[in-house]
N, C-alpha and C. Protein backbone atom coordinates (compact mmCIF):
# COMPACT_ATOMS: atom_id res chain seq x y z
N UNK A 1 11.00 39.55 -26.43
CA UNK A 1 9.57 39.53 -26.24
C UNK A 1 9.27 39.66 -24.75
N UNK A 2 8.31 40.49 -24.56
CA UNK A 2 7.76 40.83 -23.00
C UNK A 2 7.67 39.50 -22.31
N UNK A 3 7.50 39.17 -21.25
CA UNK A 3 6.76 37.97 -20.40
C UNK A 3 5.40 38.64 -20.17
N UNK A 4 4.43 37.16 -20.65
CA UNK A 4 3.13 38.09 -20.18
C UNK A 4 2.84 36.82 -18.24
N UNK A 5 2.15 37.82 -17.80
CA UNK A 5 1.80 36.76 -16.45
C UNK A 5 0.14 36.48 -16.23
N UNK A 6 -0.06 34.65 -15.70
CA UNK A 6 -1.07 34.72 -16.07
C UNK A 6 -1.57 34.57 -14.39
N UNK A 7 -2.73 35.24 -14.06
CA UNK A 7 -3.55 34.91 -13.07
C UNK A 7 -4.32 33.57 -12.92
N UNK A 8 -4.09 32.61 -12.56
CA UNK A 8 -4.86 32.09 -12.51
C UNK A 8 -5.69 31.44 -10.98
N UNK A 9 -6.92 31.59 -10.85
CA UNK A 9 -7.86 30.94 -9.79
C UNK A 9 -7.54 31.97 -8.76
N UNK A 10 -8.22 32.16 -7.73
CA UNK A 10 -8.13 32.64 -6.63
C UNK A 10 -6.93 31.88 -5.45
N UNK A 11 -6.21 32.56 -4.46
CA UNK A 11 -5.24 32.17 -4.01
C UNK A 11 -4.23 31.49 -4.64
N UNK A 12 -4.35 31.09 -5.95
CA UNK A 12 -2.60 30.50 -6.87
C UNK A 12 -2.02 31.46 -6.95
N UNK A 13 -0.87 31.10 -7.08
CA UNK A 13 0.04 31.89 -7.96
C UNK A 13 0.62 32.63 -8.89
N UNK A 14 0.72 33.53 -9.24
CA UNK A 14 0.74 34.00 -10.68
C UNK A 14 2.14 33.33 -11.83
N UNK A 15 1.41 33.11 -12.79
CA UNK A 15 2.65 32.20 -13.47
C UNK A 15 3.15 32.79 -14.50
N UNK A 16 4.40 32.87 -14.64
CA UNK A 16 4.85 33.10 -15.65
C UNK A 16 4.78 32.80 -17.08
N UNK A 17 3.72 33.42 -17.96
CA UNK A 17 3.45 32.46 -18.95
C UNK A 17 4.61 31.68 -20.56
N UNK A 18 5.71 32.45 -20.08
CA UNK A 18 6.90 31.15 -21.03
C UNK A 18 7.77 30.64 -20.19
N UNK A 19 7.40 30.63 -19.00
CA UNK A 19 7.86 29.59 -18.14
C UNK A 19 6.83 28.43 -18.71
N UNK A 20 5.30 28.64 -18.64
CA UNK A 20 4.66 27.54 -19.09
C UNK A 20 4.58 26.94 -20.46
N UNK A 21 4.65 27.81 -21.09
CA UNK A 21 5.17 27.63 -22.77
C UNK A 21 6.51 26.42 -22.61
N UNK A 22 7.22 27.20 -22.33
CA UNK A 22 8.86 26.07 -22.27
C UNK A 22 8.62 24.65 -21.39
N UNK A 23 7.81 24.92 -20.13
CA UNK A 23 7.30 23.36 -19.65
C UNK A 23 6.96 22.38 -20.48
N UNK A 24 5.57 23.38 -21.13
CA UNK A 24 4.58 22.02 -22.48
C UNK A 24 5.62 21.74 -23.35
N UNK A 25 6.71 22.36 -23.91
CA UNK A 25 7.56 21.73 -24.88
C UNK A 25 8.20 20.72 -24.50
N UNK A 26 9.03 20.96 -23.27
CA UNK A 26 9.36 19.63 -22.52
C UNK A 26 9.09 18.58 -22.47
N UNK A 27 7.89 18.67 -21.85
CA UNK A 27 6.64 17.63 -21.96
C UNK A 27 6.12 16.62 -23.24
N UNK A 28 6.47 17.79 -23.69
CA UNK A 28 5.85 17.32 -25.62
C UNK A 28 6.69 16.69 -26.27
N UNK A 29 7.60 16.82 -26.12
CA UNK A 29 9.32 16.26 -26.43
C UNK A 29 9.37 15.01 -25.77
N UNK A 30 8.93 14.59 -24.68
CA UNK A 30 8.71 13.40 -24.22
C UNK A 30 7.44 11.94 -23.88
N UNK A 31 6.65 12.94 -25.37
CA UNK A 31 5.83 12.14 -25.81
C UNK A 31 4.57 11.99 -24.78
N UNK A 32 4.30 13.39 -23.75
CA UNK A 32 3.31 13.34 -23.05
C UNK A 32 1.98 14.27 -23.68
N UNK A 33 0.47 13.51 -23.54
CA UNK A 33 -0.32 14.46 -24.66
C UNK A 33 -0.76 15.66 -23.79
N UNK A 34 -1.48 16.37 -24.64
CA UNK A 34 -1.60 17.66 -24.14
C UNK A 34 -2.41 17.65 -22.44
N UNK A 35 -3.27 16.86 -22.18
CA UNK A 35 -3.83 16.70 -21.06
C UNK A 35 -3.11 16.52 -20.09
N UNK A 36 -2.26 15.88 -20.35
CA UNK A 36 -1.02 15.68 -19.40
C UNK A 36 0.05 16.31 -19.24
N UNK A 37 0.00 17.36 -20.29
CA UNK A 37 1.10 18.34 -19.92
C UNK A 37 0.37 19.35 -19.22
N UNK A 38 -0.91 19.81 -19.94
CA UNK A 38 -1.74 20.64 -19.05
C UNK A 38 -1.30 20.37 -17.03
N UNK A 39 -1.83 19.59 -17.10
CA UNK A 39 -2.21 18.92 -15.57
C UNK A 39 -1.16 19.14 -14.86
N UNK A 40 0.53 18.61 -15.32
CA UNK A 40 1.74 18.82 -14.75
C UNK A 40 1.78 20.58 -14.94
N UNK A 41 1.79 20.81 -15.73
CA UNK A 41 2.06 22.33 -15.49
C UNK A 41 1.01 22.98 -14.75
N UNK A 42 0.28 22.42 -14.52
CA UNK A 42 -0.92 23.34 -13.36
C UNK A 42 -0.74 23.39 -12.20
N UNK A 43 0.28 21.83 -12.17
CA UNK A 43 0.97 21.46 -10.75
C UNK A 43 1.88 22.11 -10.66
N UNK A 44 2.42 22.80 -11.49
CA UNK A 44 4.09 23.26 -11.19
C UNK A 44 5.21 22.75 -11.41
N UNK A 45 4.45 21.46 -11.56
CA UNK A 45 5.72 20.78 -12.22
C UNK A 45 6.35 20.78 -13.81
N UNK A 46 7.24 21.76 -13.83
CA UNK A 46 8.00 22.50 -15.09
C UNK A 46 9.08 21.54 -16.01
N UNK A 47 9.31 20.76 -15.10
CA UNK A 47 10.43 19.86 -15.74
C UNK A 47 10.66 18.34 -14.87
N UNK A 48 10.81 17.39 -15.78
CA UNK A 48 11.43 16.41 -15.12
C UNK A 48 11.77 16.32 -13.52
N UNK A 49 12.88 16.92 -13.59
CA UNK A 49 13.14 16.84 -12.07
C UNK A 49 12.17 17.60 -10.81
N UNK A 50 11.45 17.88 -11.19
CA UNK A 50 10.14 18.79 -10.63
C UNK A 50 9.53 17.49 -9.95
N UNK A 51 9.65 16.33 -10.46
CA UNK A 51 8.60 15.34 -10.55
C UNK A 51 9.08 14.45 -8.98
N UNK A 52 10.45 14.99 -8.36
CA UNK A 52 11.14 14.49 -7.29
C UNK A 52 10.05 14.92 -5.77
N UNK A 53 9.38 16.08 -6.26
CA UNK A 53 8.91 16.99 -5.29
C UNK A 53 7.47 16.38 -4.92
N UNK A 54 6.57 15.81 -5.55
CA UNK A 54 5.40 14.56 -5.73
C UNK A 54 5.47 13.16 -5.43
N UNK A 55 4.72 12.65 -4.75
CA UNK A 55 4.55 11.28 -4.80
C UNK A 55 3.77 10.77 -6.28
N UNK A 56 4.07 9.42 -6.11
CA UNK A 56 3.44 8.65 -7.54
C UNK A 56 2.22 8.61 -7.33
N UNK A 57 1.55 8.61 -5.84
CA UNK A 57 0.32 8.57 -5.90
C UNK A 57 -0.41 9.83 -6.10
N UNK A 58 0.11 11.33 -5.62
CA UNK A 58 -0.18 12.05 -5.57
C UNK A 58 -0.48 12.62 -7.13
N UNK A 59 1.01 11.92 -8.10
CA UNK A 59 0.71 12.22 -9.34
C UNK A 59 -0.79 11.53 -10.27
N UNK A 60 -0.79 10.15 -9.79
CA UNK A 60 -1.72 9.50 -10.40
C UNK A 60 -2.86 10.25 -9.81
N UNK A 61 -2.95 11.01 -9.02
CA UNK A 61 -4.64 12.04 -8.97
C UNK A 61 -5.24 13.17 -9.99
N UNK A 62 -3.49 13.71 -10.73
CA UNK A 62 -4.01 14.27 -11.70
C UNK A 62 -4.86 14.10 -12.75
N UNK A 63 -5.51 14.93 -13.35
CA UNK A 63 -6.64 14.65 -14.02
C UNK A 63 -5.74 14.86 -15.91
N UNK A 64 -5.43 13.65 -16.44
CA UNK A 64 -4.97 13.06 -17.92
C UNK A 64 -3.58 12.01 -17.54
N UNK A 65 -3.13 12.17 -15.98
CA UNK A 65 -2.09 11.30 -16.14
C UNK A 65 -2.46 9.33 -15.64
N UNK A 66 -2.65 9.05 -16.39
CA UNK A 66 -2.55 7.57 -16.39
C UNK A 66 -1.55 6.86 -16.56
N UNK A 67 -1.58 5.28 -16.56
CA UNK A 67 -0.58 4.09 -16.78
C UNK A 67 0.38 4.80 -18.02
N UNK A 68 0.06 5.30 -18.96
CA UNK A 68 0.84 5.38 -20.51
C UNK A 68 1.63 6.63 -19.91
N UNK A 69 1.32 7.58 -19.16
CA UNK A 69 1.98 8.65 -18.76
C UNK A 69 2.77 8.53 -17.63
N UNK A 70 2.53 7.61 -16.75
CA UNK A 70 3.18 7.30 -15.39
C UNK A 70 4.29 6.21 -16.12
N UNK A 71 4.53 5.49 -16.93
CA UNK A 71 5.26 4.62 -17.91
C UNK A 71 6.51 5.74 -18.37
N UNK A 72 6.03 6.71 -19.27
CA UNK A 72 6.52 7.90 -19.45
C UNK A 72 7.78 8.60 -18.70
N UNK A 73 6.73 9.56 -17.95
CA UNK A 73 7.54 9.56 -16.84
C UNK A 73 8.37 9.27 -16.14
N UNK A 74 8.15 7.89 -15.39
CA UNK A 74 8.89 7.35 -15.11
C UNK A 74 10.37 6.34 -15.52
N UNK A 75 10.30 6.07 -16.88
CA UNK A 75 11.34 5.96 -17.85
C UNK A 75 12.29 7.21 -17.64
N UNK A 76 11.78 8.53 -18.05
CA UNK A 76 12.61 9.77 -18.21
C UNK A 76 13.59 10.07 -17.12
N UNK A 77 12.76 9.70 -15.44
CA UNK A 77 13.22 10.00 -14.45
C UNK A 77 13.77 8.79 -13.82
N UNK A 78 13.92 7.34 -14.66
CA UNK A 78 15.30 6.20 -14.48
C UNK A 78 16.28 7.04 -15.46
N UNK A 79 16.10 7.44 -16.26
CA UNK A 79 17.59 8.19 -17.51
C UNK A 79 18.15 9.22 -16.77
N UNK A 80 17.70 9.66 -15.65
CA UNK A 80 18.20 10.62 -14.60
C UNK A 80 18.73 10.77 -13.28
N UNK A 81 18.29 9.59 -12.81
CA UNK A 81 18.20 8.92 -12.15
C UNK A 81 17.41 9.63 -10.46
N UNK A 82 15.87 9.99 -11.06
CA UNK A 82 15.03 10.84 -10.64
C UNK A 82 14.56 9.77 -9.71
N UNK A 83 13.96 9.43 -8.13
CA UNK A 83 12.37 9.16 -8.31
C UNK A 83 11.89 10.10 -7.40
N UNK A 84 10.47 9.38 -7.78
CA UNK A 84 9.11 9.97 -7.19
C UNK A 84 8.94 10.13 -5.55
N UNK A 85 8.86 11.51 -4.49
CA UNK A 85 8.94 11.46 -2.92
C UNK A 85 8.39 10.35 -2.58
N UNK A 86 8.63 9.93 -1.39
CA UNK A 86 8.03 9.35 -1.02
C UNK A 86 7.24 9.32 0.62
N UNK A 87 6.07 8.64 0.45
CA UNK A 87 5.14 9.41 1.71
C UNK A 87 4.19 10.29 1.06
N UNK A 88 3.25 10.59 2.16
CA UNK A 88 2.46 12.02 1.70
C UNK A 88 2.78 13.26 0.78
């Protein structure tokens, strides 16, 4: 199957759209709801270890990730032994 690419907003990036497909499954697989997979994948953040590249605060600005998702998260990335940058 082709890759289709999506434009999105002025000055972003163009994304690969089953790069973003395969993110939300990820996501979904780890019991995050759709708002919150939205939001991480808007960020770029594709996978788990993506999540090294963000601060916790920076994440808690996204718009669907709360306490139940930062809980989440952060569980996945102790089984990995991931964390969150730290600083700005």
């Amino acid at each position: 199957m082709a890759k289709k690419k999506v434009q999105k907003g002025v000055g972003q990036k163009v994304v690969d759209q089953s790069a973003r497909d395969e993110a939300d499954t990820q996501w979904k697989e780890i019991g995050l709801d759709s708002t919150a997979r939205q939001a991480l994948v808007e960020a770029k953040l594709l996978k788990v270890s993506d999540l090294r590249k963000v601060s916790l605060e920076k994440l808690k600005l996204l718009h669907g990730i709360g306490a139940n998702e930062i809980r989440i998260l952060a569980s996945e990335m102790k089984k990995r032994d991931i964390s969150f940058r730290t600083g700005k």
